[in-house]
Each structure stands twice: as C-alpha cells, then as structure tokens.
Protein backbone atom coordinates (compact mmCIF):
# COMPACT_ATOMS: atom_id res chain seq x y z
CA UNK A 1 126.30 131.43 115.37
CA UNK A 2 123.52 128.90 114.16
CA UNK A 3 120.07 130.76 115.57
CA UNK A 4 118.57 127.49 116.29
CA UNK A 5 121.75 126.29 118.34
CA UNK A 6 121.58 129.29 119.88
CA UNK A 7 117.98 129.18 121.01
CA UNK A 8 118.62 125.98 121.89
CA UNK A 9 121.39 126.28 124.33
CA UNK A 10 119.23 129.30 125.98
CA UNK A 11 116.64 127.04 126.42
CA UNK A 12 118.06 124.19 127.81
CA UNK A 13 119.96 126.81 130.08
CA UNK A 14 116.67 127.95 131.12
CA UNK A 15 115.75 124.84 132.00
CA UNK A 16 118.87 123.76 134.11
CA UNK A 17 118.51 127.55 136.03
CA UNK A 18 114.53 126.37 136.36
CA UNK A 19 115.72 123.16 137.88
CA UNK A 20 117.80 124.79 139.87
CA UNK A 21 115.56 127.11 141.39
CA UNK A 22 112.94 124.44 141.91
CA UNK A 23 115.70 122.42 143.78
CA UNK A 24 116.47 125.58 146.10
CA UNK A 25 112.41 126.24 146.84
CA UNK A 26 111.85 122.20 148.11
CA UNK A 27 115.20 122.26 149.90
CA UNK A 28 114.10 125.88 151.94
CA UNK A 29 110.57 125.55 152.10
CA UNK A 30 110.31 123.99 155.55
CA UNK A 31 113.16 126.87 156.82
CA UNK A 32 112.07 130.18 158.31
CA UNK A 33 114.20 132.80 156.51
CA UNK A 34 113.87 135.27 160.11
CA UNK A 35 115.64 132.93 162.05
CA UNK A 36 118.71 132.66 159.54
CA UNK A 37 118.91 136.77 159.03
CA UNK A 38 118.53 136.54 162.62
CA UNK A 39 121.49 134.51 162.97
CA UNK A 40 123.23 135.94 160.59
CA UNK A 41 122.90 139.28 162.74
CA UNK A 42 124.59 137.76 165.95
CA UNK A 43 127.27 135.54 164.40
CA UNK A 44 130.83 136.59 163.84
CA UNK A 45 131.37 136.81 159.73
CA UNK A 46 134.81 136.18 160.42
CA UNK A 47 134.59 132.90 162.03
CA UNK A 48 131.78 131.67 159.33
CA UNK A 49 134.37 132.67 156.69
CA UNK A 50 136.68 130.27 158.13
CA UNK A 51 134.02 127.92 158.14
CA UNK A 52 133.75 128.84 154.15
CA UNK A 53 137.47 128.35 153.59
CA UNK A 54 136.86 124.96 155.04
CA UNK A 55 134.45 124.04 152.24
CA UNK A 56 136.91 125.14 149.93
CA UNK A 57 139.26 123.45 151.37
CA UNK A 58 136.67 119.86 150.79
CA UNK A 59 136.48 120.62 147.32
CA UNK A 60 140.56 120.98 146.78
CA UNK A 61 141.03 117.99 148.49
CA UNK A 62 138.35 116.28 146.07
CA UNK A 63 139.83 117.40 143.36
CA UNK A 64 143.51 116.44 144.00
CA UNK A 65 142.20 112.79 145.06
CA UNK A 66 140.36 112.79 141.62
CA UNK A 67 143.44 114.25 139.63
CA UNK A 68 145.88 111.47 141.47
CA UNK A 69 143.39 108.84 140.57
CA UNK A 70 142.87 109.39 137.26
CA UNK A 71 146.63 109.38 136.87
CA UNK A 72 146.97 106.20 138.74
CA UNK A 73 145.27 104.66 136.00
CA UNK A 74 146.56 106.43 132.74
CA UNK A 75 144.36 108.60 132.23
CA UNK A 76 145.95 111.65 133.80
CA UNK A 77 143.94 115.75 133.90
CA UNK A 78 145.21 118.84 135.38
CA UNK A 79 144.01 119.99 138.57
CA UNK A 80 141.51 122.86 136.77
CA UNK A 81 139.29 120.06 135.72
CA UNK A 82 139.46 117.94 138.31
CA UNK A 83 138.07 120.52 140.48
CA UNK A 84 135.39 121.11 137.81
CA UNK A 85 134.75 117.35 137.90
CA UNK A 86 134.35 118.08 142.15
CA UNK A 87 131.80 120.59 141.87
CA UNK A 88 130.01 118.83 139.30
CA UNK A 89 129.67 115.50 141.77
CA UNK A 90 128.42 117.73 144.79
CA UNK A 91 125.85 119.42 143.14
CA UNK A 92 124.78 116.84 141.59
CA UNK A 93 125.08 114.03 144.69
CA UNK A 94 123.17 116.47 147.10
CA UNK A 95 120.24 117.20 144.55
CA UNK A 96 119.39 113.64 143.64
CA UNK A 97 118.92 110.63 146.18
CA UNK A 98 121.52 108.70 148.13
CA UNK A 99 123.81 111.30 146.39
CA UNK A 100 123.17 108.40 143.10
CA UNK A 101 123.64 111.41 140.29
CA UNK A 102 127.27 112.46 141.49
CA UNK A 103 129.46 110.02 140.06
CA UNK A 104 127.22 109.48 136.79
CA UNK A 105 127.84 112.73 136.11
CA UNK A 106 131.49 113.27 136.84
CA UNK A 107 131.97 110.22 134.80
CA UNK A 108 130.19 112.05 131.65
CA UNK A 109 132.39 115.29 132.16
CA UNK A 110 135.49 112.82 132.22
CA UNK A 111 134.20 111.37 129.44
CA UNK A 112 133.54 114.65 127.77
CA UNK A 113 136.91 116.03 128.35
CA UNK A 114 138.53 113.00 126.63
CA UNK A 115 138.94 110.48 129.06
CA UNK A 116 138.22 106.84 128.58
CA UNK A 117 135.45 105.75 130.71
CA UNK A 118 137.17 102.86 132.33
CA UNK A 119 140.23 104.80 134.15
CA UNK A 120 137.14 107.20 135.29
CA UNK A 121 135.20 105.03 137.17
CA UNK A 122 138.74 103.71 138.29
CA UNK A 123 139.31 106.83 139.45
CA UNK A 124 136.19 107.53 141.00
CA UNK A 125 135.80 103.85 142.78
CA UNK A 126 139.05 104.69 144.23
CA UNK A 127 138.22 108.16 145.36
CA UNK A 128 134.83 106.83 146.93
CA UNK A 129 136.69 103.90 148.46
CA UNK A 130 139.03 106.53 150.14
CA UNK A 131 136.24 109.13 151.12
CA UNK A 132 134.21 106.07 153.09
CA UNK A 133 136.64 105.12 154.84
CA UNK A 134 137.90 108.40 155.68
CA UNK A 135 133.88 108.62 156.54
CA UNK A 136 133.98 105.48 159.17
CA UNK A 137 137.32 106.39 160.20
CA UNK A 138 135.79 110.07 161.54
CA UNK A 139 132.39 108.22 162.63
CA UNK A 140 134.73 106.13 164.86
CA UNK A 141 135.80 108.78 166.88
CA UNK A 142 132.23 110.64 167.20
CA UNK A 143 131.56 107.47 168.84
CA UNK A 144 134.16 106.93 170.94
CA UNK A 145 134.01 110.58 172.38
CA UNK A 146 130.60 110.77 172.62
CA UNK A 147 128.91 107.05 173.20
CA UNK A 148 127.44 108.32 176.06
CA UNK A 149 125.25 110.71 174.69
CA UNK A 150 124.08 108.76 171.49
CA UNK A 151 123.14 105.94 173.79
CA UNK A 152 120.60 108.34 175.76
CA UNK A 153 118.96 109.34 172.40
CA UNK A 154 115.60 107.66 172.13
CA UNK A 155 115.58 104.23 171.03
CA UNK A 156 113.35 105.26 167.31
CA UNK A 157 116.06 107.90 167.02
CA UNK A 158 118.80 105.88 167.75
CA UNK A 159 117.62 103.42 165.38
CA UNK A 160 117.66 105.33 162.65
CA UNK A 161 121.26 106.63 163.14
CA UNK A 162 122.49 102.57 163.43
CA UNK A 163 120.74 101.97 160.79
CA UNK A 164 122.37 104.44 158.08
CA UNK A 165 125.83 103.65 159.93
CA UNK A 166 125.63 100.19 159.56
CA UNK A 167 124.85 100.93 155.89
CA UNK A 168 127.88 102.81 155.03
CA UNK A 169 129.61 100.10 157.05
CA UNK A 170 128.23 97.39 154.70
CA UNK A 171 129.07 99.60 151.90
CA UNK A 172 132.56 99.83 152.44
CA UNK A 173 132.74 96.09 153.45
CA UNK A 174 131.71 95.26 150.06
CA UNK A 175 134.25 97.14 148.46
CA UNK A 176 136.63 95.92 150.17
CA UNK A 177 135.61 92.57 149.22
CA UNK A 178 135.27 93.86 145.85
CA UNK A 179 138.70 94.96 145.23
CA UNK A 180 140.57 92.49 147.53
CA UNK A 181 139.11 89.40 147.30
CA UNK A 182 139.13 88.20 143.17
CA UNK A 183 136.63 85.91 144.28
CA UNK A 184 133.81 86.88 146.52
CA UNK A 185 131.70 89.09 143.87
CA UNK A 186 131.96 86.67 141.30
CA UNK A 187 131.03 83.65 143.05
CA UNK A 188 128.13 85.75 144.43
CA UNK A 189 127.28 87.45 140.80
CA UNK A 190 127.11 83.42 139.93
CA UNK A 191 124.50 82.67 142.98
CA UNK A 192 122.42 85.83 141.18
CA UNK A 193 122.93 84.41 137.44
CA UNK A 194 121.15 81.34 138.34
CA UNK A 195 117.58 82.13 139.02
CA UNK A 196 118.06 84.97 136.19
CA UNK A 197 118.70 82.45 133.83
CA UNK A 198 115.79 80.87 134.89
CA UNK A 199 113.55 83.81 135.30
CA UNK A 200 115.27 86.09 132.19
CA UNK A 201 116.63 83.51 129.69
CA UNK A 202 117.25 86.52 127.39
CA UNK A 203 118.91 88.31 129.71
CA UNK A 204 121.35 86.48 131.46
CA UNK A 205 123.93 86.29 129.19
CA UNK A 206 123.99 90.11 128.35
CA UNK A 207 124.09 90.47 132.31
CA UNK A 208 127.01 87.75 132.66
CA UNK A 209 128.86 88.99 130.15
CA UNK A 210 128.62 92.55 132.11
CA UNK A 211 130.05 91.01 134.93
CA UNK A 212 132.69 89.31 133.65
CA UNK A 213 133.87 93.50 132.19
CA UNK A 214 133.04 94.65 135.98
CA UNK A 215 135.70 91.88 137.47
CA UNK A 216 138.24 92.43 135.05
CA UNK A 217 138.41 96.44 136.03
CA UNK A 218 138.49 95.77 139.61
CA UNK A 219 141.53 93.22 139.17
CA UNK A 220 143.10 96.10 137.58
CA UNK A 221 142.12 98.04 140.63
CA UNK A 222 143.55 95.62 142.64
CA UNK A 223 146.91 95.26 140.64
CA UNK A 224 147.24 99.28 141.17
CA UNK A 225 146.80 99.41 144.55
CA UNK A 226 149.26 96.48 145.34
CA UNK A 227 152.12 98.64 143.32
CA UNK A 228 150.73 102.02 144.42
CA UNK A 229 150.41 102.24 147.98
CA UNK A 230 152.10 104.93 149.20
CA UNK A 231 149.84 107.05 146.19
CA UNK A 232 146.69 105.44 148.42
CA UNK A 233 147.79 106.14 151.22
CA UNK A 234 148.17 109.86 150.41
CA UNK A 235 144.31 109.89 149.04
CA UNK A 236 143.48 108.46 152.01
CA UNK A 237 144.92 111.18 154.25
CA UNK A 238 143.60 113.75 151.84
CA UNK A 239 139.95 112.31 152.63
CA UNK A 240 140.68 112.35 156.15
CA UNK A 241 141.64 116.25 155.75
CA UNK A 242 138.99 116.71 153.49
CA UNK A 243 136.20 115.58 155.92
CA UNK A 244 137.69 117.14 159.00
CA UNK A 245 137.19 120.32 156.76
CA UNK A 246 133.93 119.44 155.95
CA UNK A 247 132.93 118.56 159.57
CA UNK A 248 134.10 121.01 160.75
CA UNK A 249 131.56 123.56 159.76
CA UNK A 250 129.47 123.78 163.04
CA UNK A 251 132.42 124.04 165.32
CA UNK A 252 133.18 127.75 163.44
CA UNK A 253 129.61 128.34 163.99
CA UNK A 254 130.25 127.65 168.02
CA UNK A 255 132.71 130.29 167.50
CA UNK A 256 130.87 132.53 166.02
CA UNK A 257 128.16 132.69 168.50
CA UNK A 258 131.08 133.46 170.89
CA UNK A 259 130.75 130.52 172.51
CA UNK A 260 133.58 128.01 174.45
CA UNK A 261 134.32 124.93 175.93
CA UNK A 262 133.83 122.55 173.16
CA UNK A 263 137.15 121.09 171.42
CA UNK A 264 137.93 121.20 167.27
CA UNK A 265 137.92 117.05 167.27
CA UNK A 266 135.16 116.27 169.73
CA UNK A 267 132.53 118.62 167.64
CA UNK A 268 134.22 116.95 163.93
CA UNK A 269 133.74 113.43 165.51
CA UNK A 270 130.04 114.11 166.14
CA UNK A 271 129.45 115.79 162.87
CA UNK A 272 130.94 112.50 161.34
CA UNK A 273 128.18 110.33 163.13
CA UNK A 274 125.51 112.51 161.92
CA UNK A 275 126.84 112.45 158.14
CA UNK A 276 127.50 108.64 158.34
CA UNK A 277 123.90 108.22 159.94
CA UNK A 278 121.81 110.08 157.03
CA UNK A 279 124.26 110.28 153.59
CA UNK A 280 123.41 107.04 152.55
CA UNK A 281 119.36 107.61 153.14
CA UNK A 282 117.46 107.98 150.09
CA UNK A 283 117.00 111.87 150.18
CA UNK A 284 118.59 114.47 147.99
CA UNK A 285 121.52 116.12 150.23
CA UNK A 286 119.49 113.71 152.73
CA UNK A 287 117.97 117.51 153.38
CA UNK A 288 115.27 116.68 156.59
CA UNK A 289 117.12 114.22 158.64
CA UNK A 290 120.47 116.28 158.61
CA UNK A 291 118.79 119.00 160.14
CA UNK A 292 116.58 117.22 162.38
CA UNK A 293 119.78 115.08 163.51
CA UNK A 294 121.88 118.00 163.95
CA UNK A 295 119.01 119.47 166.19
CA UNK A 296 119.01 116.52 168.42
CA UNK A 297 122.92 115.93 168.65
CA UNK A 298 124.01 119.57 169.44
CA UNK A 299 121.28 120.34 172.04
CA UNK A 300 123.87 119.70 174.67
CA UNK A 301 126.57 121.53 172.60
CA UNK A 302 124.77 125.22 171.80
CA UNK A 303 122.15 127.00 173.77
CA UNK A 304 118.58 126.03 173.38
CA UNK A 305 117.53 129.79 171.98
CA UNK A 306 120.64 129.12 169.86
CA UNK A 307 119.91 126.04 168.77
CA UNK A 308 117.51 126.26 165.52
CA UNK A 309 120.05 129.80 163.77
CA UNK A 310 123.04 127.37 164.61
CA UNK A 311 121.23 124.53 162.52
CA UNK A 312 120.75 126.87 159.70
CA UNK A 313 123.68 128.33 160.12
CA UNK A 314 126.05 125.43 159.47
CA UNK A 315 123.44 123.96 157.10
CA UNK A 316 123.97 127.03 155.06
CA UNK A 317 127.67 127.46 155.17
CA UNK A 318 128.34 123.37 154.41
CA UNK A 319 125.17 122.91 151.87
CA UNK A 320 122.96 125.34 150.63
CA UNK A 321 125.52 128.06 149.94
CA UNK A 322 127.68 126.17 147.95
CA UNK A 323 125.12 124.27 146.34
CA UNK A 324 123.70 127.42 144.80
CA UNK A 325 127.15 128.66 143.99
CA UNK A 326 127.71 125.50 142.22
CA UNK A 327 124.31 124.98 140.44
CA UNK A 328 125.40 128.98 139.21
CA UNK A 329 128.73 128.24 138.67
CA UNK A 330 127.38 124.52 136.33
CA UNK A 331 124.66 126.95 134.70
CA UNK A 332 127.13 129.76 133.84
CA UNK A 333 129.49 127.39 132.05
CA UNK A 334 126.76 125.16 130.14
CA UNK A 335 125.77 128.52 128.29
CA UNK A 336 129.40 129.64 127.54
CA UNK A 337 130.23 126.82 126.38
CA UNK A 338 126.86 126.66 124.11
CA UNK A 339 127.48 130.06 122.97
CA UNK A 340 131.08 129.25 122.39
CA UNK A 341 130.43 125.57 120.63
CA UNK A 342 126.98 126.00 119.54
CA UNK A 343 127.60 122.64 117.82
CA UNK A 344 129.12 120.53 120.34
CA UNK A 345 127.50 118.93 123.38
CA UNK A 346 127.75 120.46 126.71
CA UNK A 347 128.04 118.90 130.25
C-alpha cells in the first residue's frame, strides 16, 4: 500500500471519528448521564430490546423502499446497499439541520456504487414523498386521539407545534403539486425567472436552463407512478410500517417501566405529532425541541418522577444509540475501504 494513501485515509478517518465525537458531546451535553443509568436500572431490557428491534425494523423498511425505487426507475441495487444507503441518510439527516445532509449523501453513495444520479434522486424523491405522507398520515391520528390535550398546551407551545406541522404539510403539498400537476412549478419557476433576469442577467439562463432538467425528471416521475401504482402503493404501506416502528419507541419504554393503560396506536399517534411538529425545524436530529416536546406531551402518559429517564430513555433507544452505531458503523467502513482501495475515493 501507497504510505501516503495510507496516512491519508487514517487521517481523514480521524477526522470523521473526531466529528463524530464532537457531534455526540453537543448532542449530550445538556443530559445528566445519572438519570439515564438510573433509568436504565429500573427499566425492563427486554421490553427496550423490542423497542431496538423496532429501529431495525425503520431501517429495513428504508431500505426496501429505496431498493424498490431505484428499480422503479432502472437503476436497480440489492438490498445490502440499500440498507447501507439507509444508514448513511440517518446519520447524516440527524447530524446536520432540517435533516438537509441525508439525501446529499445517499445520493453520492448511489452515485459511488454506480448509479446514475438521475434514477437516485428519483428514487429518493419518491421514497421522501412516501415517508411524508406516511408522516401526516400518523400525525392525523395523534390528533384525532388526542386533540384534547394538544389544545390545553399553552398557546407559545402550541404554536410552535402548528407551526412545524403546517410545514411538513406545505411540504408535501408542494410535491404533490410537483409531481402531479406538469404545470404549477414551472409557471411559478417563470414568476421567479423574471426579477432574476432583471436582478442576475448572468444568471438566469444557467438557472432556467436548470429548471427546465428539474421538470423533465419529475414528468418522468409522474409517467412512473401512473404505470406503477400498485409498486407505490406498497412503499407507501412500508412507510406507514416503518414509522409505526419508529414511533413506537416510547410505548416499549411504558412497558418497561411496568406501566399500563395506555394503547400501542394512541401512544404512536402522539409520537407522530411530536416528530411532524420539530423534524422539519432547523436543528440537527432537531435535538432540544424533541426532548422538550416529548416532556410536555407525555406528562399525562408516565409518572412525573418518571418522566425525565423515560425522555432519555426513548431518546436513546430511537436516536442517540443508533446514531453512534451508525457514525461507527460509516467510520469503520471509510477506513476498510481506504485500506482496501487506497487509491479510490471513499463515501
């Protein structure tokens, strides 16, 4: 092996591991380790390993909506790196804000696996069409089964919770205007060009001609859904199981504090209002409100002593756990494969 691609690669796999560990002391630093061993004393393992499988069980799900939509559009992978391509878009959504680094950087390992980068972002558009609505679809019932209770919040909380809803609402509006209306974006990207042509004469035509690449993938994305739909409808249900997995994190914590009286769907539905509330807020893993929010919707659900070890608790089993084991599991391959390949590029 080359020494100075070799010191290289150890270097830049420093780095990542320093990154990582930086990541790890901002997310913690506001959480009282005591509490969680404290927690971790009085919980049932058992039921918290169920809570793990469930996680698992999110990134599967991922990974088979990835692998189904990277077929839809030519471009098909086997499952192996699909789920590679799912790990890589949680670390890398919950470290950086509004979860903006996730797709970027699934796209790259597509790319870097040999796959085009059109039927990726296909792929991906499709997959975060599916997982939105999947999103609303849960949020929608967290309402419905407990309106009551969000509407005694106080009105600055409650606020802030309509106001990240209503932006995942807008969000999935406007892809649903994207891919179904041939239309609406570019008569709208044509209300934009004219000031910019205006205001960046050299500009707008590189920009236009952008657009004009943008509309002719989503027609394509149109065309396969209209002669795909059952293979939609499938990733749909796969992102509603998916979530419900995901969401389901604090109910196995309820369980493992021996506690009862709370159903499976009631406690998903109100995990899927507080995950529609902050994901789209610009914080990495929108670490901060989630736990605040989960602090104010689940004081009627656990115990006030219980209240703060349940928080970290399900906090650690849905994010920080399987963050680190990702970040490890992202480090761990970058330097095999730079050991291996001391010449190629590594994602």
């Amino acid at each position: 092996m080359n020494k100075l691609h070799w010191k290289k690669g150890i270097a830049c796999g420093g780095l990542f591991l320093a990154l990582l560990g930086l990541t790890f002391y901002i997310l913690l630093s506001d959480q009282d380790p005591g509490k969680l061993w404290t927690a971790l004393g009085q919980a049932e393992w058992s039921w918290l390993a169920v809570g793990a499988a469930c996680m698992m069980l999110f990134f599967c799900c991922e990974a088979k909506n990835i692998q189904t939509g990277l077929g839809l559009f030519g471009s098909p992978a086997p499952y192996a790196s699909c789920l590679l391509y799912a790990i890589t878009g949680f670390f890398f959504s919950s470290v950086t804000p509004s979860a903006s680094g996730g797709q970027p950087m699934q796209l790259y390992a597509m790319y870097r696996d040999g796959h085009a980068p059109a039927p990726g972002a296909l792929a991906l558009l499709t997959d975060f069409f599916s997982f939105q609505l999947a999103a609303v679809f849960w949020a929608s019932v967290g309402f419905f089964l407990h309106h009551a209770q969000l509407f005694r919040l106080g009105n600055g909380v409650w606020l802030c919770f309509a106001f990240g809803a209503v932006l995942n609402l807008l969000v999935v509006l406007a892809l649903c205007g994207a891919v179904f209306s041939p239309r609406a974006l570019p008569t709208l990207w044509g209300w934009l060009m004219r000031p910019a042509r205006c205001l960046f004469p050299q500009r707008a035509e590189g920009w236009r001609r952008w657009g004009e690449k943008q509309w002719k993938d989503l027609r394509q994305c149109t065309r396969c859904y209209r002669t795909h739909k059952r293979q939609l409808g499938k990733m749909f249900l796969t992102s509603l199981v998916q979530l419900a997995a995901y969401h389901s994190v604090p109910f196995w914590v309820y369980l493992a504090f021996g506690l009862q009286g709370q159903s499976f769907w009631a406690m998903v539905g109100l995990q899927g209002v507080l995950f529609l509330s902050v994901s789209s807020l610009p914080l990495p893993g929108a670490v901060g409100l989630t736990e605040g929010g989960f602090l104010l919707l689940y004081q009627t659900i656990f115990p006030g002593a219980l209240l703060p070890s349940a928080m970290l608790l399900s906090r650690t089993v849905s994010f920080y756990f399987f963050l680190l084991l990702s970040g490890l599991f992202l480090a761990f391959r970058f330097l095999r494969l730079a050991w291996r390949h001391p010449a190629a590029k590594t994602t």
